[in-house]
Protein backbone atom coordinates (compact mmCIF):
# COMPACT_ATOMS: atom_id res chain seq x y z
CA UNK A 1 2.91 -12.22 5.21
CA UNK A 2 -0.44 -10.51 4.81
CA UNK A 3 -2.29 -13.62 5.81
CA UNK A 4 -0.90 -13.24 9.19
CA UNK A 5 -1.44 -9.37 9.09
CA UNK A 6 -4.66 -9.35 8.16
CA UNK A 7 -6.11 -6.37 9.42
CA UNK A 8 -2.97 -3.93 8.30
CA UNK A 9 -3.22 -5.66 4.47
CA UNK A 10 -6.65 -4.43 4.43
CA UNK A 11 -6.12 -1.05 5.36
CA UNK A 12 -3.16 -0.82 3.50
CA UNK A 13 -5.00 -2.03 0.37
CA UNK A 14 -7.88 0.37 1.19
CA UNK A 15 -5.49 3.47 1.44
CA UNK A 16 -3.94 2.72 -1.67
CA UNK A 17 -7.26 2.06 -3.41
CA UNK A 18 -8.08 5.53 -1.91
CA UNK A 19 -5.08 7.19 -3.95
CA UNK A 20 -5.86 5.29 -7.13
CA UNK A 21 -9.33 6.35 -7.62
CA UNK A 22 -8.49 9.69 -6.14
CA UNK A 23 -5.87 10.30 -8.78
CA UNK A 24 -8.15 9.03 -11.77
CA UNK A 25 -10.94 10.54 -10.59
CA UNK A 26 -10.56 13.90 -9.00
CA UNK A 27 -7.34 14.37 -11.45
CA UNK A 28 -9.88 16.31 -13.78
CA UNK A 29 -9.60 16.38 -17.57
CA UNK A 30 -10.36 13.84 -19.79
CA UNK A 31 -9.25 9.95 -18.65
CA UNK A 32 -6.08 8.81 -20.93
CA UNK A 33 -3.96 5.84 -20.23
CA UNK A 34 -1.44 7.91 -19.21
CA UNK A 35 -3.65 9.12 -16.12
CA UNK A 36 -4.15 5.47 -15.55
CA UNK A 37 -0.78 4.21 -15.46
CA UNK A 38 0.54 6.86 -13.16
CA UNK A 39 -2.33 6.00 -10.82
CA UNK A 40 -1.55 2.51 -10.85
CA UNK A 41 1.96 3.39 -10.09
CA UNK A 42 1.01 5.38 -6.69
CA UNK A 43 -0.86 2.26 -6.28
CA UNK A 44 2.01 0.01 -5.86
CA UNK A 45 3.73 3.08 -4.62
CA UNK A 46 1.49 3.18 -1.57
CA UNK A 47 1.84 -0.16 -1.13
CA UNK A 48 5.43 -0.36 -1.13
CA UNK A 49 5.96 2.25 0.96
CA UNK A 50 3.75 1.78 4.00
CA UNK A 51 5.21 -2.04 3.48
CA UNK A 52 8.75 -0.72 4.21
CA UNK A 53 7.38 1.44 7.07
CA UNK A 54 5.75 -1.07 8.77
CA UNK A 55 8.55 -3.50 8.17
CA UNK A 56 10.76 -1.20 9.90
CA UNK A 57 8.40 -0.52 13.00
CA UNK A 58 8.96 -4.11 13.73
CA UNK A 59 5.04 -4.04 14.94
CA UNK A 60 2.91 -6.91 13.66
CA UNK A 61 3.79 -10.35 12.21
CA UNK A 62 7.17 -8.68 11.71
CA UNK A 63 8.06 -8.57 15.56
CA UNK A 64 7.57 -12.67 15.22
CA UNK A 65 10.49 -13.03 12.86
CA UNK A 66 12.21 -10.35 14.95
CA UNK A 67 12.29 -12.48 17.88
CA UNK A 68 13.37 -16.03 16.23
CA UNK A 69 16.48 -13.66 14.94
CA UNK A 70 17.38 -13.72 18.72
């Protein structure tokens, strides 16, 4: 669906970019996988969750599908 959502996909990717590198490096200390893998998961978190959000606004490529429902 993000081909058709373009512009949301990128600015979802770039806020969850945002948290990733934020985490890893403002986090302080020194970097250990386990700073990485909890990164990744806000990551995918982000993702997921402005995903669901937007799904449920029903704004986008997701008032389309909406509307062949009818």
């Amino acid at each position: 669906m993000g081909g058709l959502d373009w512009k949301f996909s990128m600015l979802t990717m770039w806020a969850a970019n945002v948290v990733c590198v934020g985490m890893i490096k403002f986090g302080g200390g020194v970097m250990t996988l386990n700073k990485i893998w909890w990164s990744l998961a806000a990551f995918m978190g982000t993702q997921v969750f402005v995903g669901i959000v937007r799904y449920n606004t029903h704004r986008g490529v997701w008032r389309i599908l909406e509307k062949e429902k009818a």
